[in-house]
C-alpha atoms as a PDB file:
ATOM      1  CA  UNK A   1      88.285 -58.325 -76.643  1.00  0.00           C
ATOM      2  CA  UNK A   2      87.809 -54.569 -75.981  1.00  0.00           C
ATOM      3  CA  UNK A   3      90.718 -52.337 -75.633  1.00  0.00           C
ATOM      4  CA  UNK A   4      90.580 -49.655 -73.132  1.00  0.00           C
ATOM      5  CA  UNK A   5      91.644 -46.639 -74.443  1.00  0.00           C
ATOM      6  CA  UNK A   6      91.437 -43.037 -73.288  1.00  0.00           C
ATOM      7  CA  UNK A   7      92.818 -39.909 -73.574  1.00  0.00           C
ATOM      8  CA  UNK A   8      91.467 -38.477 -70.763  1.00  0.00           C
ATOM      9  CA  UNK A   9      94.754 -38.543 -69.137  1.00  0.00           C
ATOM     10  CA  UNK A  10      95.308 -37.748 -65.504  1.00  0.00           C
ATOM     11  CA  UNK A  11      98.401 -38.032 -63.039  1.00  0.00           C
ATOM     12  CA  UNK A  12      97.488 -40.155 -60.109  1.00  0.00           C
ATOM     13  CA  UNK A  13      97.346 -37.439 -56.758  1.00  0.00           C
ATOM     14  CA  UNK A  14      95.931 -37.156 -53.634  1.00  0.00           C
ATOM     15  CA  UNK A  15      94.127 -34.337 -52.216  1.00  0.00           C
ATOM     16  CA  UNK A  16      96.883 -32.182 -49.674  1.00  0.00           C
ATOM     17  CA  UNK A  17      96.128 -33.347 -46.313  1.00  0.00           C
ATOM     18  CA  UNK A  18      94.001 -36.050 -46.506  1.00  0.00           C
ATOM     19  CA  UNK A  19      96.151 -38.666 -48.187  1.00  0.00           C
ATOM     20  CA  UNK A  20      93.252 -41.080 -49.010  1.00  0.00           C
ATOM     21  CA  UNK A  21      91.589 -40.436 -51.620  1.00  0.00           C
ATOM     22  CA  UNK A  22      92.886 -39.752 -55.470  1.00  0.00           C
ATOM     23  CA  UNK A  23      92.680 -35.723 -56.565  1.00  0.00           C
ATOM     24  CA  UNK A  24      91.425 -36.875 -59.970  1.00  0.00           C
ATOM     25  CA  UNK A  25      88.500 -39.193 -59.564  1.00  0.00           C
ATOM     26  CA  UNK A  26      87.636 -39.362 -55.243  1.00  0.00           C
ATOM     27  CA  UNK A  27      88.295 -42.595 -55.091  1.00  0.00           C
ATOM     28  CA  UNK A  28      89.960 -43.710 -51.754  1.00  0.00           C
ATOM     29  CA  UNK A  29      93.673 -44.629 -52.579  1.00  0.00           C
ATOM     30  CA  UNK A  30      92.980 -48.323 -51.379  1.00  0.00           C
ATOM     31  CA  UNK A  31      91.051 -48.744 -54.956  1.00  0.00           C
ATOM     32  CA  UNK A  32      93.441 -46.629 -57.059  1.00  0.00           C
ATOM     33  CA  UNK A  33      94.993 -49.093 -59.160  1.00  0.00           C
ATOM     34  CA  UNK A  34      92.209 -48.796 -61.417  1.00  0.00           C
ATOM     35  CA  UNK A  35      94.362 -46.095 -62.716  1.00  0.00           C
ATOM     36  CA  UNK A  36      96.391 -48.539 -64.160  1.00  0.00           C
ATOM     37  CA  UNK A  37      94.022 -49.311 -66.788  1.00  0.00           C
ATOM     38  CA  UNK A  38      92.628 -45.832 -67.199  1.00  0.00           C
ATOM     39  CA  UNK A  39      95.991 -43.545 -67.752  1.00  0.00           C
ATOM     40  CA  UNK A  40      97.315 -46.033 -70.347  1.00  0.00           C
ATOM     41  CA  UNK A  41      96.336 -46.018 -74.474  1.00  0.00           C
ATOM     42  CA  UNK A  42      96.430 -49.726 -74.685  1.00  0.00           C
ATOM     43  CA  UNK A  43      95.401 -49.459 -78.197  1.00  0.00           C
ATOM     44  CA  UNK A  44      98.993 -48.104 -78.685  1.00  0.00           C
ATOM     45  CA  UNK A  45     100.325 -50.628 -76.835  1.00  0.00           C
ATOM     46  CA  UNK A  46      98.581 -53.291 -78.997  1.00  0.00           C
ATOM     47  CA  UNK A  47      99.860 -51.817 -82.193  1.00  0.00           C
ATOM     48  CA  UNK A  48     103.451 -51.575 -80.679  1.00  0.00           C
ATOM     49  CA  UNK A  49     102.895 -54.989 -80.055  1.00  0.00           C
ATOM     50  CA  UNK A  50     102.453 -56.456 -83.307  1.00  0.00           C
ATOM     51  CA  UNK A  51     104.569 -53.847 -85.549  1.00  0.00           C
ATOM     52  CA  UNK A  52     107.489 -56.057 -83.257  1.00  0.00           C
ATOM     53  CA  UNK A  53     105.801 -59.233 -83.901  1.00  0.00           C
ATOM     54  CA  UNK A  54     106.179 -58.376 -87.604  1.00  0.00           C
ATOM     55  CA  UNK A  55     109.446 -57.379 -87.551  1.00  0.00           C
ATOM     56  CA  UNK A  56     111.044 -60.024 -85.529  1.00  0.00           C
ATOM     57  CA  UNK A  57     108.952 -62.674 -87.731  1.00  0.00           C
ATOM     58  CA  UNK A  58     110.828 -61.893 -90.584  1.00  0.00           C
ATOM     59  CA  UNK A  59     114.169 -62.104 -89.469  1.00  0.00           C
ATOM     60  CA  UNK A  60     114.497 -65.326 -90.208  1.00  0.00           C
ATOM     61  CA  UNK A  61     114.404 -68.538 -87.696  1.00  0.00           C
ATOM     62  CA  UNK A  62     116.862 -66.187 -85.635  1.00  0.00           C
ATOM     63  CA  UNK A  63     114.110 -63.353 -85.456  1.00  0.00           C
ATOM     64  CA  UNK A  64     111.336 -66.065 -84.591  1.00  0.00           C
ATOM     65  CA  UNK A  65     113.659 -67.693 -81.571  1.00  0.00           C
ATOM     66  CA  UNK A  66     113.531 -64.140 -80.215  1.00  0.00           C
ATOM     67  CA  UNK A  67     110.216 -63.494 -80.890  1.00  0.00           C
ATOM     68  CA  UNK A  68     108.874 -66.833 -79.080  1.00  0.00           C
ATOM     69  CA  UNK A  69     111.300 -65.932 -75.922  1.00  0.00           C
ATOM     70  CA  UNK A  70     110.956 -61.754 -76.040  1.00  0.00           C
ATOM     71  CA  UNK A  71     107.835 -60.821 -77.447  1.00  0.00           C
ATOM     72  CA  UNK A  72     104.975 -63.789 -77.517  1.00  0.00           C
ATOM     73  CA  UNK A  73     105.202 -63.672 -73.879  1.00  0.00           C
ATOM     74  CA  UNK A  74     104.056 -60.411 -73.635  1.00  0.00           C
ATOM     75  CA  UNK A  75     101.283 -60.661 -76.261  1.00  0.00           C
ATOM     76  CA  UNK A  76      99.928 -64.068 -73.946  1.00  0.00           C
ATOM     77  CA  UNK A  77      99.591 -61.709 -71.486  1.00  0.00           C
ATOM     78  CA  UNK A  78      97.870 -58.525 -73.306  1.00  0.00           C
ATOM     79  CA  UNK A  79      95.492 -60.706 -75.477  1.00  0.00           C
ATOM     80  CA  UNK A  80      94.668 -62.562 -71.646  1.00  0.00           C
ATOM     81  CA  UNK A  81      93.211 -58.825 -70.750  1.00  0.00           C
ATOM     82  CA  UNK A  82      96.190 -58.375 -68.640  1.00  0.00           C
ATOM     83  CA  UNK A  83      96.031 -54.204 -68.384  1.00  0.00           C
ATOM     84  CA  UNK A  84      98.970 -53.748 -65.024  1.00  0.00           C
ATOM     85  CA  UNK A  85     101.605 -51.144 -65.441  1.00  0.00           C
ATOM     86  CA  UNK A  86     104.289 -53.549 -65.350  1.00  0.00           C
ATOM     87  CA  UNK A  87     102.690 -55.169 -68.604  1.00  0.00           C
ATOM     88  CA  UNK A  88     102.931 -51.787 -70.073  1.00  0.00           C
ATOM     89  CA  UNK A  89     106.536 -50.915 -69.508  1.00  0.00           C
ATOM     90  CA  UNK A  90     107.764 -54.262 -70.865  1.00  0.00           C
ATOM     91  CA  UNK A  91     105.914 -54.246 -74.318  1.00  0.00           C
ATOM     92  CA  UNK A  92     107.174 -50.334 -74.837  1.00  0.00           C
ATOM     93  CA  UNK A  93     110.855 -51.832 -73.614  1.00  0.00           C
ATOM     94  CA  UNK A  94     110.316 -53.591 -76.773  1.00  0.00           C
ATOM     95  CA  UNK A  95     112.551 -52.221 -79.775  1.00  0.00           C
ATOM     96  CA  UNK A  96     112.413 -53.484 -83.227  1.00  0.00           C
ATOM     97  CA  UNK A  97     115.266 -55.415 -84.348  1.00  0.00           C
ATOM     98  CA  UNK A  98     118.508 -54.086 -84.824  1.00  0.00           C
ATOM     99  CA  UNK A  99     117.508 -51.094 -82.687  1.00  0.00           C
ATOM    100  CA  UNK A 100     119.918 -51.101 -79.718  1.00  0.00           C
END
Protein backbone atom coordinates (compact mmCIF):
# COMPACT_ATOMS: atom_id res chain seq x y z
CA UNK A 1 0.00 0.00 0.00
CA UNK A 2 1.52 3.40 -0.95
CA UNK A 3 2.06 6.00 1.60
CA UNK A 4 1.43 9.50 0.70
CA UNK A 5 4.00 11.56 1.73
CA UNK A 6 5.00 15.13 0.96
CA UNK A 7 6.74 17.87 2.07
CA UNK A 8 5.33 20.25 0.04
CA UNK A 9 3.52 21.65 2.91
CA UNK A 10 0.85 24.27 2.62
CA UNK A 11 -1.76 25.88 5.14
CA UNK A 12 -5.22 25.42 3.84
CA UNK A 13 -6.55 29.38 2.76
CA UNK A 14 -8.82 30.95 0.70
CA UNK A 15 -8.26 33.69 -1.61
CA UNK A 16 -9.58 37.32 0.34
CA UNK A 17 -12.91 37.92 -0.98
CA UNK A 18 -13.93 35.15 -2.76
CA UNK A 19 -14.20 32.50 -0.08
CA UNK A 20 -14.44 29.51 -2.51
CA UNK A 21 -11.71 28.40 -3.64
CA UNK A 22 -8.29 27.26 -1.64
CA UNK A 23 -5.19 30.04 -1.99
CA UNK A 24 -2.81 27.10 -2.39
CA UNK A 25 -4.02 24.81 -5.11
CA UNK A 26 -7.60 26.71 -6.84
CA UNK A 27 -9.55 24.20 -5.93
CA UNK A 28 -13.14 25.28 -4.90
CA UNK A 29 -13.42 24.79 -1.03
CA UNK A 30 -16.31 22.17 -1.61
CA UNK A 31 -13.31 19.63 -2.70
CA UNK A 32 -10.73 20.78 -0.13
CA UNK A 33 -10.49 17.93 2.04
CA UNK A 34 -8.10 16.51 -0.23
CA UNK A 35 -5.84 18.52 1.89
CA UNK A 36 -6.20 16.11 4.39
CA UNK A 37 -4.12 13.67 2.70
CA UNK A 38 -1.73 16.12 1.11
CA UNK A 39 -0.47 18.39 4.29
CA UNK A 40 0.19 15.23 6.35
CA UNK A 41 3.76 12.95 6.25
CA UNK A 42 1.94 9.75 6.73
CA UNK A 43 5.14 7.99 6.43
CA UNK A 44 5.82 9.55 9.91
CA UNK A 45 2.75 8.63 11.05
CA UNK A 46 3.35 4.96 10.05
CA UNK A 47 6.65 4.81 11.82
CA UNK A 48 5.06 6.46 14.98
CA UNK A 49 2.77 3.81 14.63
CA UNK A 50 4.76 0.84 15.01
CA UNK A 51 7.76 2.28 17.29
CA UNK A 52 4.29 2.15 19.87
CA UNK A 53 3.34 -1.16 18.65
CA UNK A 54 6.84 -2.26 19.71
CA UNK A 55 6.91 -0.78 22.79
CA UNK A 56 3.60 -1.67 24.17
CA UNK A 57 4.29 -5.41 22.83
CA UNK A 58 6.85 -5.86 25.18
CA UNK A 59 5.38 -4.83 28.22
CA UNK A 60 4.23 -7.85 28.99
CA UNK A 61 0.42 -9.28 28.68
CA UNK A 62 -0.35 -5.79 30.42
CA UNK A 63 1.37 -3.84 27.44
CA UNK A 64 -0.46 -6.20 24.81
CA UNK A 65 -4.14 -5.59 26.60
CA UNK A 66 -3.35 -1.94 25.86
CA UNK A 67 -2.02 -2.37 22.72
CA UNK A 68 -5.15 -4.50 21.34
CA UNK A 69 -7.61 -1.67 22.96
CA UNK A 70 -5.23 1.71 22.27
CA UNK A 71 -3.16 1.18 19.43
CA UNK A 72 -4.33 -1.88 16.94
CA UNK A 73 -7.33 0.12 16.39
CA UNK A 74 -5.64 2.76 14.92
CA UNK A 75 -3.23 0.69 12.79
CA UNK A 76 -6.81 -1.24 11.31
CA UNK A 77 -7.56 1.93 10.25
CA UNK A 78 -4.11 3.34 8.66
CA UNK A 79 -3.17 -0.04 6.99
CA UNK A 80 -7.25 0.20 5.57
CA UNK A 81 -5.81 3.52 3.62
CA UNK A 82 -7.71 5.53 6.04
CA UNK A 83 -5.67 9.13 5.44
CA UNK A 84 -8.60 11.79 7.56
CA UNK A 85 -7.19 14.26 9.98
CA UNK A 86 -8.90 12.79 12.79
CA UNK A 87 -6.85 9.47 12.06
CA UNK A 88 -3.84 11.60 12.29
CA UNK A 89 -4.30 13.30 15.60
CA UNK A 90 -5.12 10.03 17.39
CA UNK A 91 -2.00 7.93 16.31
CA UNK A 92 0.37 11.19 17.28
CA UNK A 93 -1.92 11.25 20.75
CA UNK A 94 -0.16 8.06 21.04
CA UNK A 95 2.80 8.10 23.72
CA UNK A 96 5.02 5.25 24.42
CA UNK A 97 4.55 3.60 27.61
CA UNK A 98 5.25 5.08 30.74
CA UNK A 99 5.20 8.50 29.04
CA UNK A 100 2.41 10.46 30.77
Amino acid sequence: MPIVNTLNYHKHSFFAGSGSACAACGEPAEHSSHHDVMIRDWEQAEKHLQEIRDNYLHQGSLGVTYFMQDVKPLLLRFNSGERSAHLWEEIFELKMWGEV
